[in-house]
PDB file of N, CA and C in Angstrom:
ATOM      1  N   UNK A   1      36.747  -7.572  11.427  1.00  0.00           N
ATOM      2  CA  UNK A   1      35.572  -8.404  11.342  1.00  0.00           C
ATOM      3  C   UNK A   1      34.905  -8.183   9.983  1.00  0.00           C
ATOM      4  N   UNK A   2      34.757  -9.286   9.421  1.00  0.00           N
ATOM      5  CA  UNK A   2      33.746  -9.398   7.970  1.00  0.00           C
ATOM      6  C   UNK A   2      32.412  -9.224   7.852  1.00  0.00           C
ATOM      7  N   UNK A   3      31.855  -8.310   7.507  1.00  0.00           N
ATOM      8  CA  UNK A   3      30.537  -7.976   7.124  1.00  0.00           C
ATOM      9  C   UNK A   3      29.759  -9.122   6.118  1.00  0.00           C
ATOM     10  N   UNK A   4      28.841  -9.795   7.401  1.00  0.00           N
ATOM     11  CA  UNK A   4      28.272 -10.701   6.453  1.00  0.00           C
ATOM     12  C   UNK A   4      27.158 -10.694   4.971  1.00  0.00           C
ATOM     13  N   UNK A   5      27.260 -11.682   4.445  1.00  0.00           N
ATOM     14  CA  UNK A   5      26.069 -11.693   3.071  1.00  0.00           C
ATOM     15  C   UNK A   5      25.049 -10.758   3.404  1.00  0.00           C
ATOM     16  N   UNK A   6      24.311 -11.027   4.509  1.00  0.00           N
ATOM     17  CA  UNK A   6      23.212 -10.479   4.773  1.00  0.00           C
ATOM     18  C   UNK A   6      22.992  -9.310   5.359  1.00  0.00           C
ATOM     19  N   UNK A   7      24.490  -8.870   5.843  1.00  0.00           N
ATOM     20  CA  UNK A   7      24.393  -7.719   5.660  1.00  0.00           C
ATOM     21  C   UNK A   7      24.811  -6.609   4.708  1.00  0.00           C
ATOM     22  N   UNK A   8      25.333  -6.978   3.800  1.00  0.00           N
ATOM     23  CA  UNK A   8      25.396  -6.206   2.609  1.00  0.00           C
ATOM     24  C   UNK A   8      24.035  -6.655   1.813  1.00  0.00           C
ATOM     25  N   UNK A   9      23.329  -7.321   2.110  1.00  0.00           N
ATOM     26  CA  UNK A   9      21.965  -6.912   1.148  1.00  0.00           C
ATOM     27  C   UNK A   9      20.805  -6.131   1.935  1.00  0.00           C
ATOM     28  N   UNK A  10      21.330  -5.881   2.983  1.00  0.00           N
ATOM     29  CA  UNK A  10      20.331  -4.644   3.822  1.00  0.00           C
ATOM     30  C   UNK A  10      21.137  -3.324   3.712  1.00  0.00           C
ATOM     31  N   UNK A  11      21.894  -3.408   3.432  1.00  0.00           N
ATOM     32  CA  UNK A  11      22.828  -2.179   3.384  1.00  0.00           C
ATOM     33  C   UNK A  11      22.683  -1.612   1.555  1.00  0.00           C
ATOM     34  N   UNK A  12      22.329  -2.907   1.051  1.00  0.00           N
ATOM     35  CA  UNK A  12      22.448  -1.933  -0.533  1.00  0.00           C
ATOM     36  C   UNK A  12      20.777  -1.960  -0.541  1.00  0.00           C
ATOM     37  N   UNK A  13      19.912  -2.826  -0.337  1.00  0.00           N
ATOM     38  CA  UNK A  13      18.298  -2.569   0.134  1.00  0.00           C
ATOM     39  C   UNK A  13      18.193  -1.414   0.421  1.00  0.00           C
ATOM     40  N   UNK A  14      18.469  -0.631   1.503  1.00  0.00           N
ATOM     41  CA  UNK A  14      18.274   0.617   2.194  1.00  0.00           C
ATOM     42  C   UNK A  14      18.889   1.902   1.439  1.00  0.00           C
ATOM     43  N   UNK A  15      20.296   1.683   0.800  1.00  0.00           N
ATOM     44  CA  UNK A  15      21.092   2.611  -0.588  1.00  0.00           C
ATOM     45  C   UNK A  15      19.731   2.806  -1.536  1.00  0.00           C
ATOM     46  N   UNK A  16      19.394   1.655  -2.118  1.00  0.00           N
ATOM     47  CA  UNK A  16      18.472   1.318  -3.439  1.00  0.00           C
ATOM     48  C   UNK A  16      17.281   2.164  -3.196  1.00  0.00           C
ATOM     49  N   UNK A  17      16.725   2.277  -1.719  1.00  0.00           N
ATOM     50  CA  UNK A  17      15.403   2.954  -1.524  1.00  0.00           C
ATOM     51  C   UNK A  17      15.798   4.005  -1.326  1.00  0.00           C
ATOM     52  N   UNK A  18      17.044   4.370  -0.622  1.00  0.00           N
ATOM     53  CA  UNK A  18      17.195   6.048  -0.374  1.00  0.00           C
ATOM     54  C   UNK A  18      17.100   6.778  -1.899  1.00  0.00           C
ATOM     55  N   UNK A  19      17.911   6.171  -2.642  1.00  0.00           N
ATOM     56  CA  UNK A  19      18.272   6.500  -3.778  1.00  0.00           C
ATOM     57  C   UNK A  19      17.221   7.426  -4.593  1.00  0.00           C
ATOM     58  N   UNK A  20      15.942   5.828  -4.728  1.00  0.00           N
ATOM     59  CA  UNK A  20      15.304   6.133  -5.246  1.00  0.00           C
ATOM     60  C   UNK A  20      14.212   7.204  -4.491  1.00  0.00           C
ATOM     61  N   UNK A  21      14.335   7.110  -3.351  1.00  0.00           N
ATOM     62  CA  UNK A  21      13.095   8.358  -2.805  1.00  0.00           C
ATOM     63  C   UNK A  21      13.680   9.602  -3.218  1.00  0.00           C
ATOM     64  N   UNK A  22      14.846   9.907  -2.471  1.00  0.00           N
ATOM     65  CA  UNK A  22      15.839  11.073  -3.514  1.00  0.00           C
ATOM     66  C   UNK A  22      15.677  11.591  -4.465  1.00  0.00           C
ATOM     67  N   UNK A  23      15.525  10.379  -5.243  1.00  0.00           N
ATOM     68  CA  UNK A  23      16.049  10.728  -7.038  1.00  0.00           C
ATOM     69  C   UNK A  23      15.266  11.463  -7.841  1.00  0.00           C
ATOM     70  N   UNK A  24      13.533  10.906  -7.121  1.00  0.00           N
ATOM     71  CA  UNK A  24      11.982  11.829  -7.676  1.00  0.00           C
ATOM     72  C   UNK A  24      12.107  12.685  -6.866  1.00  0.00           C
ATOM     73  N   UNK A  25      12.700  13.027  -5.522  1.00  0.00           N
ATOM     74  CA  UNK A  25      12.181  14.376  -5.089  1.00  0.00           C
ATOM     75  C   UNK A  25      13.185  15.200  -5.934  1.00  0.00           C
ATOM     76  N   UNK A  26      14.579  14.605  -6.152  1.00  0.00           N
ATOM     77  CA  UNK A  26      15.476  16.021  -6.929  1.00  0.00           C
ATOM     78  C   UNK A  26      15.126  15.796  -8.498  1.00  0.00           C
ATOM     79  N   UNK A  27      13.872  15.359  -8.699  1.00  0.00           N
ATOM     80  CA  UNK A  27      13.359  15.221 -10.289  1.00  0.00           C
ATOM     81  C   UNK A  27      13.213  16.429 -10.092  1.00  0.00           C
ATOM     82  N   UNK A  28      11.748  16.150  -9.191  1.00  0.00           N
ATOM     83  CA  UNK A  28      10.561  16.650  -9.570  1.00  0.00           C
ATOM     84  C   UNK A  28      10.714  18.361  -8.678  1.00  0.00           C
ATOM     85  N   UNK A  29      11.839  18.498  -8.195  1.00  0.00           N
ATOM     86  CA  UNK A  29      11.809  19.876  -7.272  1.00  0.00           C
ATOM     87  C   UNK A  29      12.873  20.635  -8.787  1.00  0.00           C
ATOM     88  N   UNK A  30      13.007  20.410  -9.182  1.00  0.00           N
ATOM     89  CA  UNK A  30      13.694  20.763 -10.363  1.00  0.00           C
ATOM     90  C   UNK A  30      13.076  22.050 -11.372  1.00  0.00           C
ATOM     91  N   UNK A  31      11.338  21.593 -11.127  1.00  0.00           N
ATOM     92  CA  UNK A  31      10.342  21.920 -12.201  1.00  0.00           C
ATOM     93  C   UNK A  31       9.546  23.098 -11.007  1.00  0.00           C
ATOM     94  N   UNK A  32       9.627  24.232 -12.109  1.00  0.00           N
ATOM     95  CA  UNK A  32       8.442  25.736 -10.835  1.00  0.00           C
ATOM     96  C   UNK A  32       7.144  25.145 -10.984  1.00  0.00           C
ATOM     97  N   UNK A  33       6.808  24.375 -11.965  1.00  0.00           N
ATOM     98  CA  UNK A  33       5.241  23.538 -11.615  1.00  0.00           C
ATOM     99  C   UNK A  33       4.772  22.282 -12.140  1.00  0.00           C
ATOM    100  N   UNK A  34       4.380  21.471 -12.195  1.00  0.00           N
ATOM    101  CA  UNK A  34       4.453  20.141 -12.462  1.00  0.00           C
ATOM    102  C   UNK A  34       2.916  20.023 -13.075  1.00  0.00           C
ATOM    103  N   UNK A  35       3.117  19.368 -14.443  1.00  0.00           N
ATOM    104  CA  UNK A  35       2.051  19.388 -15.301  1.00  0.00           C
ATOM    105  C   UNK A  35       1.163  18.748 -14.845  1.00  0.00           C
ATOM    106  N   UNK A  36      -0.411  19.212 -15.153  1.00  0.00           N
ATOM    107  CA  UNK A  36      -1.421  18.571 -14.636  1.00  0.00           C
ATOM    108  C   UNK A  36      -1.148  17.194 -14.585  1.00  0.00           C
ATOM    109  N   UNK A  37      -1.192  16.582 -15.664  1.00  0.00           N
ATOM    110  CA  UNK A  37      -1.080  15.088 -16.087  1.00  0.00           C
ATOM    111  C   UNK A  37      -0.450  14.492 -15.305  1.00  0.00           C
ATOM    112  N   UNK A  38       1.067  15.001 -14.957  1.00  0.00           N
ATOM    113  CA  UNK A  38       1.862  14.131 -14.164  1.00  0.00           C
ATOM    114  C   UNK A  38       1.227  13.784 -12.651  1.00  0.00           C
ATOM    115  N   UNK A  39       0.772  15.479 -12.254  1.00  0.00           N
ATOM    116  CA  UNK A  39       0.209  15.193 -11.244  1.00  0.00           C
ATOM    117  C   UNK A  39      -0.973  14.317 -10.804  1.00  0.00           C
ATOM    118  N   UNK A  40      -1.634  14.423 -12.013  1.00  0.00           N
ATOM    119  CA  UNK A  40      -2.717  13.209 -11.770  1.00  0.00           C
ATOM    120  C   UNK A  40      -2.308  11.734 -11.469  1.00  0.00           C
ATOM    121  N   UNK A  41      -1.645  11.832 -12.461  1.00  0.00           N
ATOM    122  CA  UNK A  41      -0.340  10.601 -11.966  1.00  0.00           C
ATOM    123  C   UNK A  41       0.224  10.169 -11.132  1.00  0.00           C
ATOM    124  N   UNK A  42       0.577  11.120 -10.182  1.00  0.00           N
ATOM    125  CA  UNK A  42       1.341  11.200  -9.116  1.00  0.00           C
ATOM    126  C   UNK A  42       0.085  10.802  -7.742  1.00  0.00           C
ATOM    127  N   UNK A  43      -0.914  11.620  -8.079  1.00  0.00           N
ATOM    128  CA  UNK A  43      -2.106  11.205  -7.281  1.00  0.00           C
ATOM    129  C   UNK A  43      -2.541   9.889  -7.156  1.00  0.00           C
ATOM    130  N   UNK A  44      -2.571   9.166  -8.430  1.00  0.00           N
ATOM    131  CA  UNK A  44      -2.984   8.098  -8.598  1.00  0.00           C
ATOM    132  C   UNK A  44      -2.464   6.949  -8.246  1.00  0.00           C
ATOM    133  N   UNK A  45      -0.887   6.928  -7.922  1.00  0.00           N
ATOM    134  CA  UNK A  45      -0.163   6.039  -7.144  1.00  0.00           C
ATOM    135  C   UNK A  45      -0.509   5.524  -6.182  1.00  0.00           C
ATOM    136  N   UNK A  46      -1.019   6.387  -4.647  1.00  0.00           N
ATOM    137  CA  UNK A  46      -1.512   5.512  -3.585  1.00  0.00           C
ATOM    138  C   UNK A  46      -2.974   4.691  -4.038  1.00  0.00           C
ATOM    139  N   UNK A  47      -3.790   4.940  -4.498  1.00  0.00           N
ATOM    140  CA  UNK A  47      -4.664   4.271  -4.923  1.00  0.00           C
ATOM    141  C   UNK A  47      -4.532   2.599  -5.935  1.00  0.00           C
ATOM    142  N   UNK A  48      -3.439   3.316  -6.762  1.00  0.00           N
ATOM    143  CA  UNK A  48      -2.677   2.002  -7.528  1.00  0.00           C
ATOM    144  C   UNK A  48      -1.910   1.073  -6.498  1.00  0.00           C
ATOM    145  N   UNK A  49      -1.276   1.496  -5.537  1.00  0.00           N
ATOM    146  CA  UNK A  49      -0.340   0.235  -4.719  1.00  0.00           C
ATOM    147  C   UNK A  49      -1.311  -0.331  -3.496  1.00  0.00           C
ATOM    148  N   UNK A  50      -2.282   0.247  -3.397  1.00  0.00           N
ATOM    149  CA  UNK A  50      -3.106  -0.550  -2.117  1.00  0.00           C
ATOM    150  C   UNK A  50      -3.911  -1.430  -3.132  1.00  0.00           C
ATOM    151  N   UNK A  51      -4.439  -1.205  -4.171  1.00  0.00           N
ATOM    152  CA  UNK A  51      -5.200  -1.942  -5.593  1.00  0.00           C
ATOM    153  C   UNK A  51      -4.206  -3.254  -5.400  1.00  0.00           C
ATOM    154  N   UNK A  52      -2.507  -3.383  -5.554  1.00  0.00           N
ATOM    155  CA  UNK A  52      -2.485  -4.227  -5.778  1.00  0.00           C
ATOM    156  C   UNK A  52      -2.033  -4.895  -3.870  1.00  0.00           C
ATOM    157  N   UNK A  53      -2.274  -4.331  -3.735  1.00  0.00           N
ATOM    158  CA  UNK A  53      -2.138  -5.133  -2.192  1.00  0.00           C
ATOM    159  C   UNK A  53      -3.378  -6.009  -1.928  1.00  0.00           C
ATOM    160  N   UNK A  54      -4.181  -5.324  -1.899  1.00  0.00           N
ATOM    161  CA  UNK A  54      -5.652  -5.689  -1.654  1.00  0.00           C
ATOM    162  C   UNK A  54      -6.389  -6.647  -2.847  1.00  0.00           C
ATOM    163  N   UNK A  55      -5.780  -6.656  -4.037  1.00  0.00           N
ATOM    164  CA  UNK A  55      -6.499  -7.527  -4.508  1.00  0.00           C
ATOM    165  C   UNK A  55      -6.219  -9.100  -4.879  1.00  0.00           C
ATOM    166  N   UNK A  56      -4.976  -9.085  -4.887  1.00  0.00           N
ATOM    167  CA  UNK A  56      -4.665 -10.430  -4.596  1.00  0.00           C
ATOM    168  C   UNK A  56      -5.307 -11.396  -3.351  1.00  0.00           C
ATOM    169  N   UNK A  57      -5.862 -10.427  -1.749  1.00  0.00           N
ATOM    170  CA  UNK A  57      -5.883 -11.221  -1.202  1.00  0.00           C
ATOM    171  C   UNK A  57      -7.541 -11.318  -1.209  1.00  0.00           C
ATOM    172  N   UNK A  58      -8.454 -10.418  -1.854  1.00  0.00           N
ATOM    173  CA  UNK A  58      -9.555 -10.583  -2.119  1.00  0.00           C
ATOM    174  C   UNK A  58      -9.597 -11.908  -2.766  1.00  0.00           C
ATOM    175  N   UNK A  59      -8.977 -11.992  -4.092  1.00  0.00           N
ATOM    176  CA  UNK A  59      -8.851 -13.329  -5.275  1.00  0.00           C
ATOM    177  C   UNK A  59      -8.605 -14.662  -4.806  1.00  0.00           C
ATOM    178  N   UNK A  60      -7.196 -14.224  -3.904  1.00  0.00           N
ATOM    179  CA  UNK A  60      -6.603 -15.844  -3.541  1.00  0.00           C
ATOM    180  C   UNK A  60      -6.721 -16.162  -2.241  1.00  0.00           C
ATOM    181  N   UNK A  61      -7.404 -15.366  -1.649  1.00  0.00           N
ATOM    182  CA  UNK A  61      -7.552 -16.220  -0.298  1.00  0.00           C
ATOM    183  C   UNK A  61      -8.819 -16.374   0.302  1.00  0.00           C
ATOM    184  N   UNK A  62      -9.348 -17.095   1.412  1.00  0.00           N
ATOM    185  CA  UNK A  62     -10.582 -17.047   1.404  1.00  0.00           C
ATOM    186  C   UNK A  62     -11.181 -16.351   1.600  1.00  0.00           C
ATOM    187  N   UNK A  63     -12.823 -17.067   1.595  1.00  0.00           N
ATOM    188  CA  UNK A  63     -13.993 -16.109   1.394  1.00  0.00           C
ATOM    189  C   UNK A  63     -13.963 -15.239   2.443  1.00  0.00           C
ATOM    190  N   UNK A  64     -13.225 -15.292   3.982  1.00  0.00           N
ATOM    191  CA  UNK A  64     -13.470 -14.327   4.945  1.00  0.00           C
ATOM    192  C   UNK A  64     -12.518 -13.162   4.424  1.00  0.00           C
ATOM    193  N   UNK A  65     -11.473 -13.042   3.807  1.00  0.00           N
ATOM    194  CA  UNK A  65     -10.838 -11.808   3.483  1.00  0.00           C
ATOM    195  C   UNK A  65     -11.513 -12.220   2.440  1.00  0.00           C
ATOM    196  N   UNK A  66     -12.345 -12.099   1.131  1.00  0.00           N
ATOM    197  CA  UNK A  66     -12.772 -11.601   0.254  1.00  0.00           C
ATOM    198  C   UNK A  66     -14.082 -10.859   0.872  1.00  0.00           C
ATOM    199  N   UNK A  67     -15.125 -11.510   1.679  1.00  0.00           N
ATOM    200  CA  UNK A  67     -15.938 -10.839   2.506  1.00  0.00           C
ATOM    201  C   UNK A  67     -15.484  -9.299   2.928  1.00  0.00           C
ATOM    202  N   UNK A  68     -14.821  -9.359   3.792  1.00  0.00           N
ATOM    203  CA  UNK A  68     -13.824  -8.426   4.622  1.00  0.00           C
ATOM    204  C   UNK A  68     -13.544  -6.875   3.538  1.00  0.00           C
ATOM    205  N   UNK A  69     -12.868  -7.456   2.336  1.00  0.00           N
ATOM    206  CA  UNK A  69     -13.112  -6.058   1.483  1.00  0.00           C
ATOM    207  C   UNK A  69     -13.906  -6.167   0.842  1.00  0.00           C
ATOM    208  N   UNK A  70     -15.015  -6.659   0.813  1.00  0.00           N
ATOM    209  CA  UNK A  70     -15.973  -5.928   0.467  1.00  0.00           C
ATOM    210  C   UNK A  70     -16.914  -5.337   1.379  1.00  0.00           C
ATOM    211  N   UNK A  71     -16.763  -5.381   2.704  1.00  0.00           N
ATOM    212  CA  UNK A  71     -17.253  -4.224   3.325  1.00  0.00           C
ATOM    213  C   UNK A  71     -16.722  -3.645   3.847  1.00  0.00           C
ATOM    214  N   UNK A  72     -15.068  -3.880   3.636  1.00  0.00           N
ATOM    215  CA  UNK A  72     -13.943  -2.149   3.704  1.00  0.00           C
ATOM    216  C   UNK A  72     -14.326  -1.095   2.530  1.00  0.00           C
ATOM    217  N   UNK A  73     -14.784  -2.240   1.055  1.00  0.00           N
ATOM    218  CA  UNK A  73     -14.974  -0.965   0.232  1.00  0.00           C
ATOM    219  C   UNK A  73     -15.827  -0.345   0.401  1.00  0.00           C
ATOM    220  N   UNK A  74     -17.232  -0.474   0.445  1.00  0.00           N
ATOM    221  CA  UNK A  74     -18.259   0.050   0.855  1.00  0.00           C
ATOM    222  C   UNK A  74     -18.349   0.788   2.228  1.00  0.00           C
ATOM    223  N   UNK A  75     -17.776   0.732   3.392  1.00  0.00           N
ATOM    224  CA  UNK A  75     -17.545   0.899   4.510  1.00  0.00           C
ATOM    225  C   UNK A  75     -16.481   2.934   4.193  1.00  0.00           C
ATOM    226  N   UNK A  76     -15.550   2.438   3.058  1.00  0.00           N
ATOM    227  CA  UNK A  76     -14.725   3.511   2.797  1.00  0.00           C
ATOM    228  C   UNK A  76     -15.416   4.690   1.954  1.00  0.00           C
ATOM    229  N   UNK A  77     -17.146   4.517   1.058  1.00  0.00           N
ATOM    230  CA  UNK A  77     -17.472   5.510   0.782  1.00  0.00           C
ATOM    231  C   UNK A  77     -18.125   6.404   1.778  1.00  0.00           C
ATOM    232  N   UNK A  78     -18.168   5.805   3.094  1.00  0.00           N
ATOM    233  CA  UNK A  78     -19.033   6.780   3.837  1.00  0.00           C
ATOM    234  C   UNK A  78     -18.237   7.062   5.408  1.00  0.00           C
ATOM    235  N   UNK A  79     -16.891   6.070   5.300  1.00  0.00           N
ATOM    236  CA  UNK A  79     -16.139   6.789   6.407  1.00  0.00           C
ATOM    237  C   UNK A  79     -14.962   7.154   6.171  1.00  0.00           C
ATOM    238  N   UNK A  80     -14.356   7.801   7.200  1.00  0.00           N
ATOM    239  CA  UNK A  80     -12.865   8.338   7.333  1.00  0.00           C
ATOM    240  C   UNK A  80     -11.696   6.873   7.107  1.00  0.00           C
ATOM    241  N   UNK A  81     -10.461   7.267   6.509  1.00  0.00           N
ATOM    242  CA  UNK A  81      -9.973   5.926   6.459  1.00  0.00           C
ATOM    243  C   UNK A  81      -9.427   5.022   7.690  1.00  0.00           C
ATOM    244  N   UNK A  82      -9.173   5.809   8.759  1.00  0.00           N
ATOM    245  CA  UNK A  82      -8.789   4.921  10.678  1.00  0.00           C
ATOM    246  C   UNK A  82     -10.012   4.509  10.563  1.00  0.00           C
ATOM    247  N   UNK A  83     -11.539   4.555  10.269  1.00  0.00           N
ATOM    248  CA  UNK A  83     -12.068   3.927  10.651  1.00  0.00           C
ATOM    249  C   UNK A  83     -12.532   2.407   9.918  1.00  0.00           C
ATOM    250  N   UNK A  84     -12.297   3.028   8.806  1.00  0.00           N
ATOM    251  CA  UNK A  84     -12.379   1.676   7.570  1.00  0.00           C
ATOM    252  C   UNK A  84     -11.475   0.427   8.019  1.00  0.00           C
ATOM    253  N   UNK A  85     -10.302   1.302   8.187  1.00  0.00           N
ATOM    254  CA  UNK A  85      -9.347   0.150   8.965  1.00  0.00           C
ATOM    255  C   UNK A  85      -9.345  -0.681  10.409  1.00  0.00           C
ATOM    256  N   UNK A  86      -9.948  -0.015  10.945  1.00  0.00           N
ATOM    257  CA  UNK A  86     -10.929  -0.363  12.020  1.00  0.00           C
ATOM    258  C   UNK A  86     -11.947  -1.984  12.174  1.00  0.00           C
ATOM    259  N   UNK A  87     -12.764  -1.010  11.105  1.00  0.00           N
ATOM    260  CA  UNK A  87     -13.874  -1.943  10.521  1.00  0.00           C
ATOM    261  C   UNK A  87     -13.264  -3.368  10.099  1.00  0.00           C
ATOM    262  N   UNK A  88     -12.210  -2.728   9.325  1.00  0.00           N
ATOM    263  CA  UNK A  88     -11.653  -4.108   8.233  1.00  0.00           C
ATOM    264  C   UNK A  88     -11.109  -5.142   9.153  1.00  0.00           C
ATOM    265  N   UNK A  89     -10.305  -4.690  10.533  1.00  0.00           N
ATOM    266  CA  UNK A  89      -9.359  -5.288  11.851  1.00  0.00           C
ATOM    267  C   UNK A  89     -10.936  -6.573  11.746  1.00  0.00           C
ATOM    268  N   UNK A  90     -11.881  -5.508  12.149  1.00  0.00           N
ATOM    269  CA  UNK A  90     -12.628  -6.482  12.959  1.00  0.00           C
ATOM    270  C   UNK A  90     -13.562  -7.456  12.204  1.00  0.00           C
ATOM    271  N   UNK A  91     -14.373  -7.188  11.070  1.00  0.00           N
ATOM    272  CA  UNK A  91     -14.172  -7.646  10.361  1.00  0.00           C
ATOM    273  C   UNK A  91     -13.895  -9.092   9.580  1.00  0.00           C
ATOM    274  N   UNK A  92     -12.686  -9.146   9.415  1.00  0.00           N
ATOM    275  CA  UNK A  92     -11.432 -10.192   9.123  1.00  0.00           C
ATOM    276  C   UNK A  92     -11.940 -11.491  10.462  1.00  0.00           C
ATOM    277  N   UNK A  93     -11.562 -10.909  11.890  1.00  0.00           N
ATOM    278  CA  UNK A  93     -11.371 -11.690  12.780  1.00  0.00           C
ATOM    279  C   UNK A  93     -13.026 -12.000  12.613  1.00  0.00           C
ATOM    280  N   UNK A  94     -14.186 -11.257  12.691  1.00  0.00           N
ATOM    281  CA  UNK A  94     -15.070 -11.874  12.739  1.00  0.00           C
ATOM    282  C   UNK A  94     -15.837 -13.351  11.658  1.00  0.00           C
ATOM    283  N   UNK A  95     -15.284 -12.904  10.173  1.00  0.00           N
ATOM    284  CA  UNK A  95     -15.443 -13.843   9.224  1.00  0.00           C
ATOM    285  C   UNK A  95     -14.779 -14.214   9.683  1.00  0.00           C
ATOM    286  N   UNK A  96     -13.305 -14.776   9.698  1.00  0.00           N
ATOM    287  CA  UNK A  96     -12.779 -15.647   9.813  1.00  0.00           C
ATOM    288  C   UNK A  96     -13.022 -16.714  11.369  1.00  0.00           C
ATOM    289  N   UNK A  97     -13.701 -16.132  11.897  1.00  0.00           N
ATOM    290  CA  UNK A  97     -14.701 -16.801  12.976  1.00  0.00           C
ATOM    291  C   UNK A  97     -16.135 -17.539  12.822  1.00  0.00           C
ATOM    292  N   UNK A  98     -16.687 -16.994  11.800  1.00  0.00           N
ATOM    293  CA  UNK A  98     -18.134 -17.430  11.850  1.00  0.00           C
ATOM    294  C   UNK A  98     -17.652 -18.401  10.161  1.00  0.00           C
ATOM    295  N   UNK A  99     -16.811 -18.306   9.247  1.00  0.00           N
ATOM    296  CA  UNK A  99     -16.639 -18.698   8.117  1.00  0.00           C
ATOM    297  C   UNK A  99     -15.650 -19.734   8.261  1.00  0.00           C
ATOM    298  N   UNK A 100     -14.317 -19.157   8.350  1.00  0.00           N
ATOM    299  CA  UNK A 100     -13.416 -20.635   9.164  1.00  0.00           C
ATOM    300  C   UNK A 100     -12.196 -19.814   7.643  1.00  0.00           C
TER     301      UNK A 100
END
C-alpha cells in the first residue's frame, strides 16, 4: 500500500519539528552556562510569539476582539495568567454579544 501525499507531509511536518526542538536542546546543553544575553533572549521568546498571535487579531478583526485585549492586557497586570484567560473566554463572547 502507497503512502499518500498527505501523508508524507505530516510525517516530514512532525521530522522538521522534532528536529528542530532537538537541535536547541543539543545546542544549548552543550554550554556549562549560557550567557546572560542569550538568556534574556531566550526569555523573551514566549512574550514575542503570543505578541504576534495577539496582535494581528487586535488590528484586523473587530472591535469585540480588539476590546477583549485590551482588558486581557490590563486584566494580566493584576492577575494570574488561568485567570486572564478566563476573563479573555468571557469577555470575547460578551463583546461579541453586546457589539456584534
Amino acid at each position: 500500500m502507497e503512502l499518500s501525499t498527505i501523508t508524507w507531509i505530516v510525517l516530514a511536518g512532525a521530522l522538521a519539528t522534532y528536529l528542530t526542538r532537538i537541535g536547541g536542546h543539543l545546542i544549548l546543553s552543550r554550554f556549562k552556562t549560557i550567557h546572560p544575553r542569550v538568556e534574556a533572549a531566550l526569555n523573551a521568546v514566549p512574550a514575542a510569539v503570543l505578541t504576534t498571535l495577539v496582535a494581528p487579531a487586535a488590528v484586523f478583526t473587530g472591535p469585540a476582539e480588539t476590546a477583549t485585549v485590551i482588558v486581557c492586557a490590563l486584566a494580566a497586570f493584576y492577575l494570574p495568567g488561568m485567570a486572564v484567560f478566563v476573563i479573555g473566554w468571557a469577555a470575547v463572547l460578551a463583546f461579541r454579544a453586546l457589539i456584534g
